[in-house]
PDB file of N, CA and C in Angstrom:
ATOM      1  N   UNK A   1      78.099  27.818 -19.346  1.00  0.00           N
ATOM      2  CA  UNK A   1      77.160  26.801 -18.919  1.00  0.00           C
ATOM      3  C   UNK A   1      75.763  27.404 -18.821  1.00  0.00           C
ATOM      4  N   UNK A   2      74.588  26.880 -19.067  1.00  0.00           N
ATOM      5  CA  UNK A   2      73.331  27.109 -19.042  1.00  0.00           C
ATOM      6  C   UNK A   2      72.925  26.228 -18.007  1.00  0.00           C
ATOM      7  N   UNK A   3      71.587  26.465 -17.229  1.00  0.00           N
ATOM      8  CA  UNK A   3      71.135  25.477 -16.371  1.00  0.00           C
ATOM      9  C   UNK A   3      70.053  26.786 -15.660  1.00  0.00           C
ATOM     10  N   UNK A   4      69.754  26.296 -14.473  1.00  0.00           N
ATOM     11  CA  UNK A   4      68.834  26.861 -13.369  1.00  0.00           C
ATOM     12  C   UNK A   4      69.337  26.984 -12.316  1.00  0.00           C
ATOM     13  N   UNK A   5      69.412  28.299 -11.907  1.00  0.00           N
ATOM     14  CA  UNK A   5      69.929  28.862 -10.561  1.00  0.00           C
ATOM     15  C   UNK A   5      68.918  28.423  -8.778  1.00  0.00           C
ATOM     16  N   UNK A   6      69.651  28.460  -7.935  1.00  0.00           N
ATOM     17  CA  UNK A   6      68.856  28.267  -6.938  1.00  0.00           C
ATOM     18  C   UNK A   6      68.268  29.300  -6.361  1.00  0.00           C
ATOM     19  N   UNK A   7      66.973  29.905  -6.098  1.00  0.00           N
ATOM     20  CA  UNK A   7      66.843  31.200  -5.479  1.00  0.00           C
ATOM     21  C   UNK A   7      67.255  31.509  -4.231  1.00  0.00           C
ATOM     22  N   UNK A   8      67.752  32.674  -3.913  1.00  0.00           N
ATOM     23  CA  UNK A   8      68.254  32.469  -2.433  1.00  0.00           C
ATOM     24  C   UNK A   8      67.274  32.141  -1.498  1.00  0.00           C
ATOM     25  N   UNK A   9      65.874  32.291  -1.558  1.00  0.00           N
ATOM     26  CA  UNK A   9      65.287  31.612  -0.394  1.00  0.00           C
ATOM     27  C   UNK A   9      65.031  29.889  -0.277  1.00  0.00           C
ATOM     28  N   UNK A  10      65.177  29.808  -1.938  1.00  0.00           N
ATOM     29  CA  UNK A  10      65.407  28.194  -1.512  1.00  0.00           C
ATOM     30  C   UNK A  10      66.428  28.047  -1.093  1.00  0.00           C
ATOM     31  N   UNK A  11      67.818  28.229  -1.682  1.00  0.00           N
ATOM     32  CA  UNK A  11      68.630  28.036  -1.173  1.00  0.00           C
ATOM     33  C   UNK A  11      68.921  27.913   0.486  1.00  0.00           C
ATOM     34  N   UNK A  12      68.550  28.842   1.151  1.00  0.00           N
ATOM     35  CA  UNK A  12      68.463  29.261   2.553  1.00  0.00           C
ATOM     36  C   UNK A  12      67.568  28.238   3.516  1.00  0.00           C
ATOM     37  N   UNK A  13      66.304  27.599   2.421  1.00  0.00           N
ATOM     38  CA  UNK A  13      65.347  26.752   3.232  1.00  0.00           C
ATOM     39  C   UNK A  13      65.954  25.393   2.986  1.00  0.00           C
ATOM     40  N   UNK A  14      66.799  25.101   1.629  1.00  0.00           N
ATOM     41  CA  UNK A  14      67.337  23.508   1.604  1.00  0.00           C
ATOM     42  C   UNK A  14      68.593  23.666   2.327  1.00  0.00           C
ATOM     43  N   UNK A  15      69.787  24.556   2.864  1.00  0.00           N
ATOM     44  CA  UNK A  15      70.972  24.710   3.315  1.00  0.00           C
ATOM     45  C   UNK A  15      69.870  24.827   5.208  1.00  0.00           C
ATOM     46  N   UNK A  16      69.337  24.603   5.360  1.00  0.00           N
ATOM     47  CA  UNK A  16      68.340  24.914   6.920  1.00  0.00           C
ATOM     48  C   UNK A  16      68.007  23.331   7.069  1.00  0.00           C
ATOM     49  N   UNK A  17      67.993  22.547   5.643  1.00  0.00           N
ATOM     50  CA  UNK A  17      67.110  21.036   5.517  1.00  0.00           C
ATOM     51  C   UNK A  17      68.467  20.356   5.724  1.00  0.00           C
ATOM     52  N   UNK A  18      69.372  20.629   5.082  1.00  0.00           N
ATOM     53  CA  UNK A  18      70.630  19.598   4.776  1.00  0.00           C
ATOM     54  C   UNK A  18      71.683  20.013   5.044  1.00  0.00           C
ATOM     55  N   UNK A  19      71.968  20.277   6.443  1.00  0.00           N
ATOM     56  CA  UNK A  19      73.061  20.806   6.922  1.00  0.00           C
ATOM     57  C   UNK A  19      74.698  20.579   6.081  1.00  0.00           C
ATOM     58  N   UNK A  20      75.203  21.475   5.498  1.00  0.00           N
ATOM     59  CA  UNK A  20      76.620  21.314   5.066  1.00  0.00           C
ATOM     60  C   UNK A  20      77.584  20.609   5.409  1.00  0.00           C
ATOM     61  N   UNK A  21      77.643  19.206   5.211  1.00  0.00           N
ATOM     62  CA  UNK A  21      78.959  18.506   5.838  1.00  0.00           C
ATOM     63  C   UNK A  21      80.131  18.912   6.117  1.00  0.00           C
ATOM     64  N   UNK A  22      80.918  19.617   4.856  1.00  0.00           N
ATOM     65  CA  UNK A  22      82.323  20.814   4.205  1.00  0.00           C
ATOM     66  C   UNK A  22      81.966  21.269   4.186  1.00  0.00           C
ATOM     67  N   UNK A  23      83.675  22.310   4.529  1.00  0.00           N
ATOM     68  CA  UNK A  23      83.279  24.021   4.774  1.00  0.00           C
ATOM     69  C   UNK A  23      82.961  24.510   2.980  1.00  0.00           C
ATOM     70  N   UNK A  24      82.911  24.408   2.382  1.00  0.00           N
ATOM     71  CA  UNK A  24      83.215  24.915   1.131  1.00  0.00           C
ATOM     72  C   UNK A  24      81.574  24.792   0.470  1.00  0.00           C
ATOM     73  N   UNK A  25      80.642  25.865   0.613  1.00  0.00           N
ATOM     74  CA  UNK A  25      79.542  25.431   0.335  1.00  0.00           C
ATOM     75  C   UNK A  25      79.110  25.921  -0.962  1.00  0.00           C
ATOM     76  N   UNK A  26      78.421  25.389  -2.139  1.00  0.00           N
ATOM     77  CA  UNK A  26      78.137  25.973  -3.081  1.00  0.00           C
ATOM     78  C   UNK A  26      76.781  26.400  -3.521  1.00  0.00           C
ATOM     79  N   UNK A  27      76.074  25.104  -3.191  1.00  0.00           N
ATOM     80  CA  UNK A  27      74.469  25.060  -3.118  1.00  0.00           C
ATOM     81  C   UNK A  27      73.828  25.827  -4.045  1.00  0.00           C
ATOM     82  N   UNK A  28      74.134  26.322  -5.095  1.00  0.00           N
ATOM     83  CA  UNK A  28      73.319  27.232  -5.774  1.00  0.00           C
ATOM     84  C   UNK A  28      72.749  27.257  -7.455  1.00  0.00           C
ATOM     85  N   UNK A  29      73.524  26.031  -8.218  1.00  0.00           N
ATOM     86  CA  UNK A  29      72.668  25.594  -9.346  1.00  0.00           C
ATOM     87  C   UNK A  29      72.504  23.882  -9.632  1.00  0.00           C
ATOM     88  N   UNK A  30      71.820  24.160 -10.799  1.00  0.00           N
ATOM     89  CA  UNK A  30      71.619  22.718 -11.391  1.00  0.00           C
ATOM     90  C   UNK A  30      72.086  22.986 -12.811  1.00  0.00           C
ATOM     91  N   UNK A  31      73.488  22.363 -13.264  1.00  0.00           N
ATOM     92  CA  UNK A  31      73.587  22.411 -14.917  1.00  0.00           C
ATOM     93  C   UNK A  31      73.070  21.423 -15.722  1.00  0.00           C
ATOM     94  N   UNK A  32      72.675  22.529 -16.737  1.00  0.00           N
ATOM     95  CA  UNK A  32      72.158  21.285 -17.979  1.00  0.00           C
ATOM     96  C   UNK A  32      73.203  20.889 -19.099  1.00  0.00           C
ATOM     97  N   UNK A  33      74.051  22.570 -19.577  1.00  0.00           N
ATOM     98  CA  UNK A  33      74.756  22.416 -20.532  1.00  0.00           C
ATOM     99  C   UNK A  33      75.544  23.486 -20.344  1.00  0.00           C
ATOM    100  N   UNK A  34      77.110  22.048 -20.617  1.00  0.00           N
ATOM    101  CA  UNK A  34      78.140  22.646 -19.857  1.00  0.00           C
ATOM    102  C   UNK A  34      79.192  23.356 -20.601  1.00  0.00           C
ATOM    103  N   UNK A  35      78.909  22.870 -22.234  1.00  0.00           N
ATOM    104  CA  UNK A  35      79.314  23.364 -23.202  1.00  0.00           C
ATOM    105  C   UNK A  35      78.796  24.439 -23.898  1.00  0.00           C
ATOM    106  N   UNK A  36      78.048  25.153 -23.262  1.00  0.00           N
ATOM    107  CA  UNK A  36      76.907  26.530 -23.290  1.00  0.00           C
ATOM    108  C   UNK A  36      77.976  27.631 -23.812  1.00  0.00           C
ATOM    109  N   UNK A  37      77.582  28.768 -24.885  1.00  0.00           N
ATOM    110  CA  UNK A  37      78.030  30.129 -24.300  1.00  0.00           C
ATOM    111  C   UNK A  37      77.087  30.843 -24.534  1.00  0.00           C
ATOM    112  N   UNK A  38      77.884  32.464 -24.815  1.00  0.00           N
ATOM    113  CA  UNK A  38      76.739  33.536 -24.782  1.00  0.00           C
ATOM    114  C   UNK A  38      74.901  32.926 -25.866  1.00  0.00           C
ATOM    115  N   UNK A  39      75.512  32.009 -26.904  1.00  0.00           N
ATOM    116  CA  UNK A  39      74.544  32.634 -27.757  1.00  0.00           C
ATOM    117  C   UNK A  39      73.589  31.306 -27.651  1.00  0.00           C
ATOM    118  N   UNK A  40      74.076  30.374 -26.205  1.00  0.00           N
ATOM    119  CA  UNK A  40      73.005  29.319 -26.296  1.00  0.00           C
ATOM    120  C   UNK A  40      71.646  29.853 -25.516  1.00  0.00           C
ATOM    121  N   UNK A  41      70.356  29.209 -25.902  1.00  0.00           N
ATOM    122  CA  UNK A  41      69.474  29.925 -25.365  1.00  0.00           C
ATOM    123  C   UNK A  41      69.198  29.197 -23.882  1.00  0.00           C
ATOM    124  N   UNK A  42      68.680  29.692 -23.001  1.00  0.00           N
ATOM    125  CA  UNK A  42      68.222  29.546 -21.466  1.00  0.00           C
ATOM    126  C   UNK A  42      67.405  28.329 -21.640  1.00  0.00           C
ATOM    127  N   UNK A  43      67.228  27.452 -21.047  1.00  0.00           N
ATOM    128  CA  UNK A  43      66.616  26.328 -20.522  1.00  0.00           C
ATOM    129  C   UNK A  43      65.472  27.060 -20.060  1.00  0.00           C
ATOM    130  N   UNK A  44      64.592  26.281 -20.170  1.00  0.00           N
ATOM    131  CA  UNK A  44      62.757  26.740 -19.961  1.00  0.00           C
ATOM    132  C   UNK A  44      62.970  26.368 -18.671  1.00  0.00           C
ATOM    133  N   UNK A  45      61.535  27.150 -18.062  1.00  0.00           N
ATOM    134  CA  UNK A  45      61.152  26.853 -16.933  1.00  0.00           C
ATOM    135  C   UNK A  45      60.895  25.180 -16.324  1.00  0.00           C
ATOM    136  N   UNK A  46      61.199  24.796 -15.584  1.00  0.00           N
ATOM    137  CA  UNK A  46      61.121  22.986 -14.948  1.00  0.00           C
ATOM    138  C   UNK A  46      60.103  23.012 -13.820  1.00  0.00           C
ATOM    139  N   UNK A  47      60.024  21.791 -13.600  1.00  0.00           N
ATOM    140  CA  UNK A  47      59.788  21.303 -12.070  1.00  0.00           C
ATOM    141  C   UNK A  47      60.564  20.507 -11.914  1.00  0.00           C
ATOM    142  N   UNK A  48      60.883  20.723 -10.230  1.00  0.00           N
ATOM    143  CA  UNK A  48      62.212  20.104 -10.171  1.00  0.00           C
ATOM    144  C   UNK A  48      61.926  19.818  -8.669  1.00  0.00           C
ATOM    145  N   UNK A  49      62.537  18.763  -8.165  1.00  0.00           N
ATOM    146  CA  UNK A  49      62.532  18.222  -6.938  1.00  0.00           C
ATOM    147  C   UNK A  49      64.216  17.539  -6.552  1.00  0.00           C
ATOM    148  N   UNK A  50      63.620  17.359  -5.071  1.00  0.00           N
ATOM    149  CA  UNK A  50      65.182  17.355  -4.951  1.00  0.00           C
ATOM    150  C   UNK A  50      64.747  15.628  -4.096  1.00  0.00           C
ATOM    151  N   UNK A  51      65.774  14.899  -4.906  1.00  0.00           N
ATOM    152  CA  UNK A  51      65.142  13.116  -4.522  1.00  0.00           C
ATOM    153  C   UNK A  51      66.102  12.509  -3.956  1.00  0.00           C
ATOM    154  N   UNK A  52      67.661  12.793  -3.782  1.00  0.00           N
ATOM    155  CA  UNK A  52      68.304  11.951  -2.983  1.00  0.00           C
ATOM    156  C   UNK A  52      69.622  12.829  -2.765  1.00  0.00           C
ATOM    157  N   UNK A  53      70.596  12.160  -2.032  1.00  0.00           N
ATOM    158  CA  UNK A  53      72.071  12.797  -2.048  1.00  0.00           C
ATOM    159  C   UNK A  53      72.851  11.806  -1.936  1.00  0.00           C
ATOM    160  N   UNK A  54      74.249  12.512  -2.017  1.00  0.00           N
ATOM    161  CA  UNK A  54      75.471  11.190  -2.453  1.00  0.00           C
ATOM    162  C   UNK A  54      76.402  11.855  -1.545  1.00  0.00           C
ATOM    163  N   UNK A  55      76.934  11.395  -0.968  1.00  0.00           N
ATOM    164  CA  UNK A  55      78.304  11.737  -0.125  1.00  0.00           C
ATOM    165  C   UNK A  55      79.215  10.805  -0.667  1.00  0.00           C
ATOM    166  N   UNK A  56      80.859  11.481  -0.612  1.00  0.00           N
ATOM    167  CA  UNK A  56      81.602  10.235  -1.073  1.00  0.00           C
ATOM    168  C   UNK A  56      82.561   9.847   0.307  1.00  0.00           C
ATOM    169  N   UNK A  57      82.109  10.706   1.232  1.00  0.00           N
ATOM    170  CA  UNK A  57      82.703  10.611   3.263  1.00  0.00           C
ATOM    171  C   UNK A  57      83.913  10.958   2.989  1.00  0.00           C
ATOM    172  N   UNK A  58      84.229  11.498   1.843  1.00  0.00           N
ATOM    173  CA  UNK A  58      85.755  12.661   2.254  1.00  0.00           C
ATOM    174  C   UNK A  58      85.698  13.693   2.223  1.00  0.00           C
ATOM    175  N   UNK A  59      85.046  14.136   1.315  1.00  0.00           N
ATOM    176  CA  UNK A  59      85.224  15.790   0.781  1.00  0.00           C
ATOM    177  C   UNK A  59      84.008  16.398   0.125  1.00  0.00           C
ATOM    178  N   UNK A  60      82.893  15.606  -0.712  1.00  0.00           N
ATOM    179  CA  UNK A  60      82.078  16.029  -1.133  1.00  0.00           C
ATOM    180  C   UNK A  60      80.660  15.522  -1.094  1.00  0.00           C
ATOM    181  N   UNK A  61      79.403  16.616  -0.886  1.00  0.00           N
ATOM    182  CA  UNK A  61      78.438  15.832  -1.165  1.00  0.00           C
ATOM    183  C   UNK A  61      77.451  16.702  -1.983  1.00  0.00           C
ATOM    184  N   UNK A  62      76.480  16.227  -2.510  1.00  0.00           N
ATOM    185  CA  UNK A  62      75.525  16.902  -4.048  1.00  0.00           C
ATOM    186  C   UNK A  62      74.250  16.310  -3.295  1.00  0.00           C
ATOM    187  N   UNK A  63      73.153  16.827  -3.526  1.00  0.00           N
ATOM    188  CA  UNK A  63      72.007  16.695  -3.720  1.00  0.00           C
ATOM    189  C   UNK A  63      71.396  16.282  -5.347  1.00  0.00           C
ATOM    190  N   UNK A  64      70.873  15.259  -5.632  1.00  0.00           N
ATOM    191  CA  UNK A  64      70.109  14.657  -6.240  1.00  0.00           C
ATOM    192  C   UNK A  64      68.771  15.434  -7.006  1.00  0.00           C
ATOM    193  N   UNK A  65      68.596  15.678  -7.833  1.00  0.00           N
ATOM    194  CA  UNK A  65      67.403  16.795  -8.472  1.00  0.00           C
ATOM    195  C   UNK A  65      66.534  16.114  -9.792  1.00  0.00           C
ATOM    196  N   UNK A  66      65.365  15.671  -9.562  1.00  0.00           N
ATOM    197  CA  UNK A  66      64.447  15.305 -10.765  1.00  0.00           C
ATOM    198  C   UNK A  66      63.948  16.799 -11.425  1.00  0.00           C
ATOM    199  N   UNK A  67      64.702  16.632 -13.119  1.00  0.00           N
ATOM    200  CA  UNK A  67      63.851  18.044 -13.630  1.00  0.00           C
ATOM    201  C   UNK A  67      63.155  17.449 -14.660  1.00  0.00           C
ATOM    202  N   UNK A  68      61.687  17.664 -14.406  1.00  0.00           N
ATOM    203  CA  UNK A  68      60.354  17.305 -15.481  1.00  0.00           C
ATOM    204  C   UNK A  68      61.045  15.422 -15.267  1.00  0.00           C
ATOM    205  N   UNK A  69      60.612  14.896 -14.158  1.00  0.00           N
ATOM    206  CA  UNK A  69      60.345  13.480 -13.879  1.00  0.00           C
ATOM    207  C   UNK A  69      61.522  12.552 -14.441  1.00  0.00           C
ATOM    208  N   UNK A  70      63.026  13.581 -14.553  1.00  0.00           N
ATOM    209  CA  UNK A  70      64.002  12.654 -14.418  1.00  0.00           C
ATOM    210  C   UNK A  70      65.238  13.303 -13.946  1.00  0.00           C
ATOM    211  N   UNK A  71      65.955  12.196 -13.551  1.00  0.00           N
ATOM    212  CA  UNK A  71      67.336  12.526 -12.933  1.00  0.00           C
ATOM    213  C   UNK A  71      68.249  12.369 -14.352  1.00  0.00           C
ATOM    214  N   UNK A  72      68.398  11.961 -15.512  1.00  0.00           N
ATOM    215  CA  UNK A  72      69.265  11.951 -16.817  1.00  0.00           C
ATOM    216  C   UNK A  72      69.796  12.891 -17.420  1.00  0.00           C
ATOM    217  N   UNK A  73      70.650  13.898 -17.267  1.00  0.00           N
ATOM    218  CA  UNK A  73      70.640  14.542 -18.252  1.00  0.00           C
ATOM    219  C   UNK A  73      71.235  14.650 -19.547  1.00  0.00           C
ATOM    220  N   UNK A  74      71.118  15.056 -19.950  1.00  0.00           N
ATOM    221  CA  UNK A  74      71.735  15.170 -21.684  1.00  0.00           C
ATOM    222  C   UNK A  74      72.798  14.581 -22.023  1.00  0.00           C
ATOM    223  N   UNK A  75      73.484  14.610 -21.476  1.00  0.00           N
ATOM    224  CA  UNK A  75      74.844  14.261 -21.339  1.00  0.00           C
ATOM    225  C   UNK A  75      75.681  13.152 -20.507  1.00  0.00           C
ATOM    226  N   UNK A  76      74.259  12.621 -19.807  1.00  0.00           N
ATOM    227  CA  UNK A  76      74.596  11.381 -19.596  1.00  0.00           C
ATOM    228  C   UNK A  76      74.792  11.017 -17.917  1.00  0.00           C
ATOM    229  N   UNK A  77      75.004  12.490 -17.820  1.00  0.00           N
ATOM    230  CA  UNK A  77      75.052  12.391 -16.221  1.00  0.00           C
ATOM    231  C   UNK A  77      73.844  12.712 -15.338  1.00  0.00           C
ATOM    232  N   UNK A  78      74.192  13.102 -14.028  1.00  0.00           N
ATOM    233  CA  UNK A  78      72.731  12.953 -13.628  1.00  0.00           C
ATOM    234  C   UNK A  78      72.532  14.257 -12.762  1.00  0.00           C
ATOM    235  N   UNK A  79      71.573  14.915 -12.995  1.00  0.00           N
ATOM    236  CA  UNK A  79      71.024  16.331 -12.138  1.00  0.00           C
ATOM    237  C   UNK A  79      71.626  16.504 -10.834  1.00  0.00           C
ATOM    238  N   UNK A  80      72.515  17.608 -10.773  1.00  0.00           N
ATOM    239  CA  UNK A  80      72.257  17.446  -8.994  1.00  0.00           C
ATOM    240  C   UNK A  80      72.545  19.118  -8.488  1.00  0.00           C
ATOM    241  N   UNK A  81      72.738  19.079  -7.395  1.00  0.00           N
ATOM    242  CA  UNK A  81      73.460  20.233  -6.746  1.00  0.00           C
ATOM    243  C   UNK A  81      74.593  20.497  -6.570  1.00  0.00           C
ATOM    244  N   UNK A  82      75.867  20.727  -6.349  1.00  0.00           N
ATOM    245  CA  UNK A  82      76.721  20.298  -5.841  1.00  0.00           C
ATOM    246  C   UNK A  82      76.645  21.378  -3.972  1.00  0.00           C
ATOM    247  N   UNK A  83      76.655  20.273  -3.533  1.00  0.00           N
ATOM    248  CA  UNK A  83      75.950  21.080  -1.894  1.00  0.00           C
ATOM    249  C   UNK A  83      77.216  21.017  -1.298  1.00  0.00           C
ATOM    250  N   UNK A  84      78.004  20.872  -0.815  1.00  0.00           N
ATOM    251  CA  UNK A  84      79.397  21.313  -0.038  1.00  0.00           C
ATOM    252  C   UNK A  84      80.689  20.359  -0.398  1.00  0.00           C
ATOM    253  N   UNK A  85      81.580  21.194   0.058  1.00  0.00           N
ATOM    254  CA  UNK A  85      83.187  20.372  -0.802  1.00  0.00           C
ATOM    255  C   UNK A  85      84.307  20.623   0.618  1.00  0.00           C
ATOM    256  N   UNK A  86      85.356  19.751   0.250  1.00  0.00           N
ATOM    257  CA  UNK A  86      86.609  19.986   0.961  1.00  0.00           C
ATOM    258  C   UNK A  86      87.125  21.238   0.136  1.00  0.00           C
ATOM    259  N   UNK A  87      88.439  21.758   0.661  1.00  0.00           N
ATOM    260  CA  UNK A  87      89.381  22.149   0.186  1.00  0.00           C
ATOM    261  C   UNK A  87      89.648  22.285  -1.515  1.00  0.00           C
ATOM    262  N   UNK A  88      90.100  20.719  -1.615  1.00  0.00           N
ATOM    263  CA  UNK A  88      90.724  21.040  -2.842  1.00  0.00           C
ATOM    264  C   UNK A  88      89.521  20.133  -4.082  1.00  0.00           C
ATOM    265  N   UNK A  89      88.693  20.076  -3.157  1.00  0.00           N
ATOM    266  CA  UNK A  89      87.628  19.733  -4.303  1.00  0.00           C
ATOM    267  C   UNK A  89      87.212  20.364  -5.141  1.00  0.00           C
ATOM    268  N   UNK A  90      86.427  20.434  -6.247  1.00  0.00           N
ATOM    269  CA  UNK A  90      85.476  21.184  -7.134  1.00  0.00           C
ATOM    270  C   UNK A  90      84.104  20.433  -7.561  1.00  0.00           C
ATOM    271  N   UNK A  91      83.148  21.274  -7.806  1.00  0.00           N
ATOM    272  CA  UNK A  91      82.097  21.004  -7.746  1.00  0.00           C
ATOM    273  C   UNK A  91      82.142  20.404  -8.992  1.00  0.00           C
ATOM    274  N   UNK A  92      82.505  20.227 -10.348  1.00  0.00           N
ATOM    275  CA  UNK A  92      82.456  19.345 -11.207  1.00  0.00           C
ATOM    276  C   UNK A  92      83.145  17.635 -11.036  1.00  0.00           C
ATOM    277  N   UNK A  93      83.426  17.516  -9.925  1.00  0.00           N
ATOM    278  CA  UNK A  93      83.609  16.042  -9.424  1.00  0.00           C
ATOM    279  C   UNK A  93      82.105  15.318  -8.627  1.00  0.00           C
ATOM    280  N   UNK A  94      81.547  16.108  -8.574  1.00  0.00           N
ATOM    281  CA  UNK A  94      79.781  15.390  -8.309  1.00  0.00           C
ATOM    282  C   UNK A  94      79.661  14.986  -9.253  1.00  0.00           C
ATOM    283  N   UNK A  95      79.867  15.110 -10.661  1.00  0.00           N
ATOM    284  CA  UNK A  95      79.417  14.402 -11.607  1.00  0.00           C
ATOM    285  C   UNK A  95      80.072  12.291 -11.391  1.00  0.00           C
ATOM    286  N   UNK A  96      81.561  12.615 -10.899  1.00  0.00           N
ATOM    287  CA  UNK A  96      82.559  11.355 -10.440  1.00  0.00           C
ATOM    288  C   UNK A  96      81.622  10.673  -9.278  1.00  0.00           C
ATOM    289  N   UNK A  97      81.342  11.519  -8.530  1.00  0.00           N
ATOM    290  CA  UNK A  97      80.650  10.764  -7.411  1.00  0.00           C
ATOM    291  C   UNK A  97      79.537  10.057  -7.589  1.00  0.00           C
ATOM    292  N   UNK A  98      78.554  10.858  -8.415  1.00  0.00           N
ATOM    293  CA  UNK A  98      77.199  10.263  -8.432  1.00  0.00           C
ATOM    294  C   UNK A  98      77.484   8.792  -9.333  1.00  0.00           C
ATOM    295  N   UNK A  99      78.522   8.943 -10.504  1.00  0.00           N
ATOM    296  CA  UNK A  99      78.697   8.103 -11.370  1.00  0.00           C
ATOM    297  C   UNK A  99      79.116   6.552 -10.796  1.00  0.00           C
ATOM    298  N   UNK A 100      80.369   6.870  -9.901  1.00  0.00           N
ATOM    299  CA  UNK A 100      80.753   5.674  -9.460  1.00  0.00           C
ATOM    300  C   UNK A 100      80.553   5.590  -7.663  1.00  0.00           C
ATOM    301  N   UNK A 101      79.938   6.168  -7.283  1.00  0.00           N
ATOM    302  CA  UNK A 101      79.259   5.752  -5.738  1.00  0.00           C
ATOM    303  C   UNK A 101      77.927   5.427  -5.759  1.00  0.00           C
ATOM    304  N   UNK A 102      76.930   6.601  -6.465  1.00  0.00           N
ATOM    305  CA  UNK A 102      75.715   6.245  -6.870  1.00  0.00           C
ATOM    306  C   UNK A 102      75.152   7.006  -5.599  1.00  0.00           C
ATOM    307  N   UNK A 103      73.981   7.130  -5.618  1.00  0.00           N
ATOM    308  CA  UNK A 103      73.170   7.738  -4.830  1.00  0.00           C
ATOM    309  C   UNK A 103      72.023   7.376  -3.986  1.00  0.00           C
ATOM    310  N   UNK A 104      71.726   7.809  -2.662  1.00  0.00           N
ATOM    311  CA  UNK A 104      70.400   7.436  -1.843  1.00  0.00           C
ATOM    312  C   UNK A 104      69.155   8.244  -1.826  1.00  0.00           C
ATOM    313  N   UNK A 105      68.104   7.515  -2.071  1.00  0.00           N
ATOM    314  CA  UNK A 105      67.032   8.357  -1.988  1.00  0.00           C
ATOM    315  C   UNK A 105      66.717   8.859  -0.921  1.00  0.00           C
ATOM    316  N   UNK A 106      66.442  10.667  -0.712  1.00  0.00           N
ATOM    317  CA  UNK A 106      65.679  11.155   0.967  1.00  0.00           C
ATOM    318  C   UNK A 106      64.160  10.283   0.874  1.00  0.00           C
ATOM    319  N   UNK A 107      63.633  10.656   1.776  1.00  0.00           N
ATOM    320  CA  UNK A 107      62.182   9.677   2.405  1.00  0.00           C
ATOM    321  C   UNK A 107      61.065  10.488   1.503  1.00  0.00           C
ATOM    322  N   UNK A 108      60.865  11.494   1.412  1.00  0.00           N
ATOM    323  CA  UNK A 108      60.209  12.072   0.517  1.00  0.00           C
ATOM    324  C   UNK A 108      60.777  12.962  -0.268  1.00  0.00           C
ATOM    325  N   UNK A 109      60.404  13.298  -1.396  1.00  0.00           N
ATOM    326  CA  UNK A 109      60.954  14.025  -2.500  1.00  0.00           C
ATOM    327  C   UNK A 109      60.166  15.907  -2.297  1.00  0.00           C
ATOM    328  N   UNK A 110      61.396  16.643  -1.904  1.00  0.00           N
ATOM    329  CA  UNK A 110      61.462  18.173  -1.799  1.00  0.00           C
ATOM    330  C   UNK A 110      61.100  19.505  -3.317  1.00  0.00           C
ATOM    331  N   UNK A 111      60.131  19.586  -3.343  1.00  0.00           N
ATOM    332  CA  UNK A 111      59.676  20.505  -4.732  1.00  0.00           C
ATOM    333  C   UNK A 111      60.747  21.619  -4.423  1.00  0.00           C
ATOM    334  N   UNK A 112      61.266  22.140  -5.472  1.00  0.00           N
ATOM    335  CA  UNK A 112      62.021  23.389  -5.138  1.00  0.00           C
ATOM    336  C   UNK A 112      61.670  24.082  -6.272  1.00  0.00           C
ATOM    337  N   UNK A 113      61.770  25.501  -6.287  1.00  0.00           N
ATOM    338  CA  UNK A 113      61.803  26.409  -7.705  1.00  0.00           C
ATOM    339  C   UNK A 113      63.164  26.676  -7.506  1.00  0.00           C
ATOM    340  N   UNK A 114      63.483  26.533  -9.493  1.00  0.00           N
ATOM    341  CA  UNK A 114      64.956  26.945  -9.876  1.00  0.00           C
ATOM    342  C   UNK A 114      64.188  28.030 -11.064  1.00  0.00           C
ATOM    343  N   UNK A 115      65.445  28.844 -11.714  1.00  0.00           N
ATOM    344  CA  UNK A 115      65.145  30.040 -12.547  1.00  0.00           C
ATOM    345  C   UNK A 115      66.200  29.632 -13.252  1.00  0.00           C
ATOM    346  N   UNK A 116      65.956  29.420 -14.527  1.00  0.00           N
ATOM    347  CA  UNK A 116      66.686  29.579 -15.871  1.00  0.00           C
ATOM    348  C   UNK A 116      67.996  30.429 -16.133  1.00  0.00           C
ATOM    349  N   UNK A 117      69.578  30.235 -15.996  1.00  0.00           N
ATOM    350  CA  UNK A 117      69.984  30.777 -15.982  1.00  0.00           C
ATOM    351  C   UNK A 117      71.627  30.605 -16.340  1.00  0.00           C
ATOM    352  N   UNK A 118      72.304  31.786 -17.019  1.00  0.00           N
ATOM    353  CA  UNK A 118      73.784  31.469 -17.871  1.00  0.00           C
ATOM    354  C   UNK A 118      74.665  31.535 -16.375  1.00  0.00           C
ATOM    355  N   UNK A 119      75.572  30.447 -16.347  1.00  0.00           N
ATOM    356  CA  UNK A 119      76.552  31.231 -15.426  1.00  0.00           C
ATOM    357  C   UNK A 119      78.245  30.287 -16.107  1.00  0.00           C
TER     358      UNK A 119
END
C-alpha cells in the first residue's frame, strides 16, 4: 500500500483532540493505493485536513481527511484514518463504515501534515 503516514507529533496532538473510543488504536495513516508494491512510486506531498468522523457505536471509529480539497479517493472510497477498533475489528472495515453509515462533519476543519509513505 502507498499513502501518507501520520507524524508522531501529529499523531500525539490529534490522539490528545479525539480521545480513542476502543482499546485497539491505530491512528497512523491515510491510504491512497492499496494495490501498491515495491515498485509503485510514493504519493506527493498533500494538504490534508482532517473534516469529520464516523463511528459505527460498536467497535470502530475513523477520522475523515480532505487531501488537496477532497475526501474521494481513487478508488472510490473516501480518505480517512482509521482511529480506534474493537477486538476483532480491522482497520480496512472503515472503508464499510464510512460507505454505509456515512459520516459527520467536526465544527472546524484540523490542518495536519502527513509524509508520503510505503507501508
Amino acid at each position: 500500500m502507498t499513502g501518507w503516514k501520520l507524524p508522531g507529533d501529529e499523531r500525539k496532538r490529534l490522539l490528545d483532540r479525539f480521545a480513542p473510543k476502543y482499546e485497539k488504536v491505530v491512528a497512523d495513516h491515510v491510504t491512497l493505493n492499496v494495490g501498491a508494491n515495491a515498485g509503485t512510486p510514493l504519493p506527493r506531498a498533500v494538504e490534508a485536513e482532517i473534516i469529520g468522523r464516523a463511528d459505527d457505536g460498536e467497535s470502530l471509529e475513523c477520522l475523515v481527511v480532505r487531501i488537496d480539497g477532497t475526501t474521494d479517493r481513487p478508488d472510490g472510497s473516501t480518505y480517512h484514518i482509521a482511529w480506534s477498533l474493537g477486538p476483532t475489528r480491522r482497520a480496512k472495515e472503515s472503508n464499510d463504515v464510512l460507505r454505509e453509515k456515512g459520516w459527520e462533519h467536526i465544527d472546524k476543519p484540523i490542518s495536519i501534515e502527513l509524509e508520503p509513505a510505503r507501508f
